[in-house]
Protein backbone atom coordinates (compact mmCIF):
# COMPACT_ATOMS: atom_id res chain seq x y z
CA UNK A 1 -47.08 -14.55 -83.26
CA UNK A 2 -45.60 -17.89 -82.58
CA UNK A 3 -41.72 -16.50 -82.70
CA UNK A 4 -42.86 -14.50 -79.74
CA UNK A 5 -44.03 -17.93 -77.70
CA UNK A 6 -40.10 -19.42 -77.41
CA UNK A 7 -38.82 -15.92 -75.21
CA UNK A 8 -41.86 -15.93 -73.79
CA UNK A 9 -41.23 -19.24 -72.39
CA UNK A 10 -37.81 -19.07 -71.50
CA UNK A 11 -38.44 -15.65 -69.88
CA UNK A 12 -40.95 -17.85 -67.64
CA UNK A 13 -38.75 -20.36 -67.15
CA UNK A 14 -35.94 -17.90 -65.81
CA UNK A 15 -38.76 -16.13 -63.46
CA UNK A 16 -39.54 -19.41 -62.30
CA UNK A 17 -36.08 -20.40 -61.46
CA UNK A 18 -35.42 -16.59 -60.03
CA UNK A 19 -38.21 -17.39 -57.69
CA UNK A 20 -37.56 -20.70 -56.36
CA UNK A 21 -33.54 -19.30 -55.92
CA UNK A 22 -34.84 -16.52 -53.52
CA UNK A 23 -36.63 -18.79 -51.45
CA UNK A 24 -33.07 -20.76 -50.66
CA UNK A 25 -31.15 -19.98 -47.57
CA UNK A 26 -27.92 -19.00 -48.46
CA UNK A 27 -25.97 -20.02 -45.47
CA UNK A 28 -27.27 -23.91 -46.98
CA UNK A 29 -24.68 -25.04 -49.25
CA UNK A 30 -25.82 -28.20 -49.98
CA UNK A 31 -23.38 -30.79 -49.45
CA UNK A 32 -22.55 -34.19 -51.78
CA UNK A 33 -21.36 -36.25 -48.33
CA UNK A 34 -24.74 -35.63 -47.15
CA UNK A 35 -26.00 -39.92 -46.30
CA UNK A 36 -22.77 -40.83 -47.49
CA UNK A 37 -19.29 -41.98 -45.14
CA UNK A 38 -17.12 -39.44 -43.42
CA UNK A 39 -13.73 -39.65 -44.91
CA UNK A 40 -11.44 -41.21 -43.39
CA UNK A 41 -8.62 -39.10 -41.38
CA UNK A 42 -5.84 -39.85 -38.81
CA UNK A 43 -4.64 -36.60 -37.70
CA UNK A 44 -2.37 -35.66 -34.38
CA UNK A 45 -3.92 -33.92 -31.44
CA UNK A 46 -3.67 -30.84 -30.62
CA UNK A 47 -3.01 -31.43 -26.84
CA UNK A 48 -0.53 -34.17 -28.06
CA UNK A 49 0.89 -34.60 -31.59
CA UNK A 50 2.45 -37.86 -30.50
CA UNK A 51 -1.02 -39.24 -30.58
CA UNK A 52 -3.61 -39.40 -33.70
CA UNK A 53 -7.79 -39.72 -33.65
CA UNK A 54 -9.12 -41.35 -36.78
CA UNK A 55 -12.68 -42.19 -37.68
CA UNK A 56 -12.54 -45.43 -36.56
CA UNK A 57 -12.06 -44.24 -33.38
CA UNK A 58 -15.61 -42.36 -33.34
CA UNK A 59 -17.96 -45.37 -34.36
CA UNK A 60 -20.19 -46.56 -32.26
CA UNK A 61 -21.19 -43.02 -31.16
CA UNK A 62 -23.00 -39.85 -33.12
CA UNK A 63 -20.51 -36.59 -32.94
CA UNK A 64 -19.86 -33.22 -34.26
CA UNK A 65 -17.09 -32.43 -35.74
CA UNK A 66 -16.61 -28.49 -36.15
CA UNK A 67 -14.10 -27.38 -38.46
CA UNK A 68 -12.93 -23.96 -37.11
CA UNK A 69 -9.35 -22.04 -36.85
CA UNK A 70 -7.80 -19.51 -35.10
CA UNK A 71 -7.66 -17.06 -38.00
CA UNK A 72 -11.26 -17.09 -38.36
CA UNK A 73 -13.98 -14.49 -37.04
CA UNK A 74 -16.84 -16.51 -37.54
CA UNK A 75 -15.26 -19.37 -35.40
CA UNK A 76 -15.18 -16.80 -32.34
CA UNK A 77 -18.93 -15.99 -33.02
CA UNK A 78 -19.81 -19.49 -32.77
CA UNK A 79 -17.54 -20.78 -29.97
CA UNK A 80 -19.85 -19.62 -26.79
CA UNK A 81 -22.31 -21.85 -28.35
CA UNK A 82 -20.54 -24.38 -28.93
CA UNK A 83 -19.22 -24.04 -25.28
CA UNK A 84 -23.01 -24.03 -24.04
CA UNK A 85 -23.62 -27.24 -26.12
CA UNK A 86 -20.63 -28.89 -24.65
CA UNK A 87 -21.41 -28.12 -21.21
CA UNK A 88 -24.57 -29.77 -21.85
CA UNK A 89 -23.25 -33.23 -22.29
CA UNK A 90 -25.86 -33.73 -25.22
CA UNK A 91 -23.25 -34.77 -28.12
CA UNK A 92 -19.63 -34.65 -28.46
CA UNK A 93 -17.88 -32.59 -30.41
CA UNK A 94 -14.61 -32.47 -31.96
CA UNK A 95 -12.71 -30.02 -33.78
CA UNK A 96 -10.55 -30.31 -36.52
CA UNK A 97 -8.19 -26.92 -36.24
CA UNK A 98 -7.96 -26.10 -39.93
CA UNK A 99 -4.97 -24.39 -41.87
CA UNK A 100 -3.84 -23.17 -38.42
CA UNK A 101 -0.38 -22.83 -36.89
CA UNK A 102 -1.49 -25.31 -34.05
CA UNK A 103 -0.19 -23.43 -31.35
CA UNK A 104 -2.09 -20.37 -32.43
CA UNK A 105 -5.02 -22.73 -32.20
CA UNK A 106 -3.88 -23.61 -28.39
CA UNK A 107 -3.80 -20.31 -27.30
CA UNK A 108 -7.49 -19.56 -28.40
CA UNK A 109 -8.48 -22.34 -26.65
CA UNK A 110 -7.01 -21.54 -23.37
CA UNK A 111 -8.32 -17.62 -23.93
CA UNK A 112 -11.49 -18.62 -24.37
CA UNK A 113 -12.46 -21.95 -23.41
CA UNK A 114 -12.21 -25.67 -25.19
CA UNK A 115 -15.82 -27.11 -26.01
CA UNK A 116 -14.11 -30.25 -28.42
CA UNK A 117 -13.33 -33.35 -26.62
CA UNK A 118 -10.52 -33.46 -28.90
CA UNK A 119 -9.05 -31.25 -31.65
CA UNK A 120 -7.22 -32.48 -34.25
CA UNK A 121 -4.67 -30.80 -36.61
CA UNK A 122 -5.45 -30.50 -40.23
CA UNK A 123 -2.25 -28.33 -41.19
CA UNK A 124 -2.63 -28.64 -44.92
CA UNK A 125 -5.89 -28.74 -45.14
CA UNK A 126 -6.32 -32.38 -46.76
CA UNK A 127 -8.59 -33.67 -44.36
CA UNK A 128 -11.01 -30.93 -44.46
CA UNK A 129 -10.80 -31.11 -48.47
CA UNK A 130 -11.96 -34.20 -48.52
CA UNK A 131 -14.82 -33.19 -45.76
CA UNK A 132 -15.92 -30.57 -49.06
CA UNK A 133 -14.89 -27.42 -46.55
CA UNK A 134 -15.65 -24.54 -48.46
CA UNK A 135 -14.34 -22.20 -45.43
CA UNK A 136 -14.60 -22.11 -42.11
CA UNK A 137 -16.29 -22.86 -39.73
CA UNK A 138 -18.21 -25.88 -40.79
CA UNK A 139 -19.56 -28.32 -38.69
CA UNK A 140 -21.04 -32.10 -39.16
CA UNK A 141 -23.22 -34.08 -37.59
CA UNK A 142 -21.90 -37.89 -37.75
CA UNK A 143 -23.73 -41.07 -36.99
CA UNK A 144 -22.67 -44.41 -35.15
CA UNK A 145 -21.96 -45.60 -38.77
CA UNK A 146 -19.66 -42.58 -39.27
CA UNK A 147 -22.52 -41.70 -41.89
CA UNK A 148 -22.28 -37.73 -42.18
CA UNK A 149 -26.09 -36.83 -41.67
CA UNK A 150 -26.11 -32.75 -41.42
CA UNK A 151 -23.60 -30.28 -42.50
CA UNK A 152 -23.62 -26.29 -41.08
CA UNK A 153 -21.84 -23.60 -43.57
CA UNK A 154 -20.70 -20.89 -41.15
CA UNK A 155 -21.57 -20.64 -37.59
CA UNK A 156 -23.53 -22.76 -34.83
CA UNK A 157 -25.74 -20.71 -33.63
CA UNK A 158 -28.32 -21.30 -31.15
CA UNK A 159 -31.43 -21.39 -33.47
CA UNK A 160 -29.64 -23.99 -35.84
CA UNK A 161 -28.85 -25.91 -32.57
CA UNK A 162 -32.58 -25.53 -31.94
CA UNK A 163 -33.97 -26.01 -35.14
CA UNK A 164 -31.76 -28.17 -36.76
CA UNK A 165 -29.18 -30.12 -35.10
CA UNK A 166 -30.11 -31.33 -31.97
CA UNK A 167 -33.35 -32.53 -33.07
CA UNK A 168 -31.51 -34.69 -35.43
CA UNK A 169 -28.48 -35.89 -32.74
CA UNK A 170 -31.66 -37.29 -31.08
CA UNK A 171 -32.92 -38.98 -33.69
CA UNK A 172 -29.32 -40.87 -34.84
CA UNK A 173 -28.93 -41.23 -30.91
CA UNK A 174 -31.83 -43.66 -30.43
């Protein structure tokens, strides 16, 4: 009887564990960064790769940075949102145009509109390596500290605008 008690118990164990793991979303990959510093970039501009944006350059302020590319579906999905948000004048955002030929990534823009403040040019994908991207898009929300406070796996959409992020970009902002 009590050599039947040990699968017993892992078989609960492994219920236990199937249950909680149902219950996750699976568009939240949890991230490592999450309360920790952004890492640090310097990257060229899109508009102008004469000129570079770093970190340093965005403390003092709380920001998005969405990492997006022209190559990606899930990018398009997002971008009228995005565009909605940055017509709103709520937070900036910046993008970081990852893996992209960069003027592929200008001509998007100019199709369909350019919510970032500035985009910057990740060509190798470095930067966004050490950001953790898993694939795009990706977007995080970073305090005046350049703390990174919130990350979104796969697209903005309104309800995780709602829900999630701009409650929070309210928060860092007062």
């Amino acid at each position: 009887m009590k050599r039947f008690l040990i699968p017993l118990a892992i078989f609960l164990v492994l219920v236990g564990f199937l249950g909680i793991g149902l219950k996750l979303d699976p568009h939240e990959v949890p991230s490592p960064l999450v309360g920790k510093p952004a890492p640090d970039f310097q990257l060229a501009l899109l508009s102008d790769p004469a000129k570079r944006l770093s970190l340093t350059d965005l403390r003092g302020k709380v920001w998005l940075l969405n990492v997006w590319a022209s190559w990606c579906g899930s990018c398009r999905q997002e971008h009228e949102t995005l565009l909605e948000l940055s017509k709103q004048g709520i937070v900036p955002i910046y993008g970081m145009d990852y893996k992209d030929q960069p003027a592929d990534a200008q001509a998007v823009l100019d199709r369909f509109g350019n919510p970032y403040v500035e985009t910057v040019v990740d060509l190798d994908g470095r930067a966004g390596i050490n950001f953790g991207v898993y694939g795009v898009p990706e977007t995080y929300l970073i305090d005046k500290n350049g703390v990174i406070r919130y990350k979104q796996t796969g697209p903005v959409s309104r309800e995780s605008l709602d829900k999630k992020i701009l409650p929070l970009v309210k928060e860092l902002q007062k």
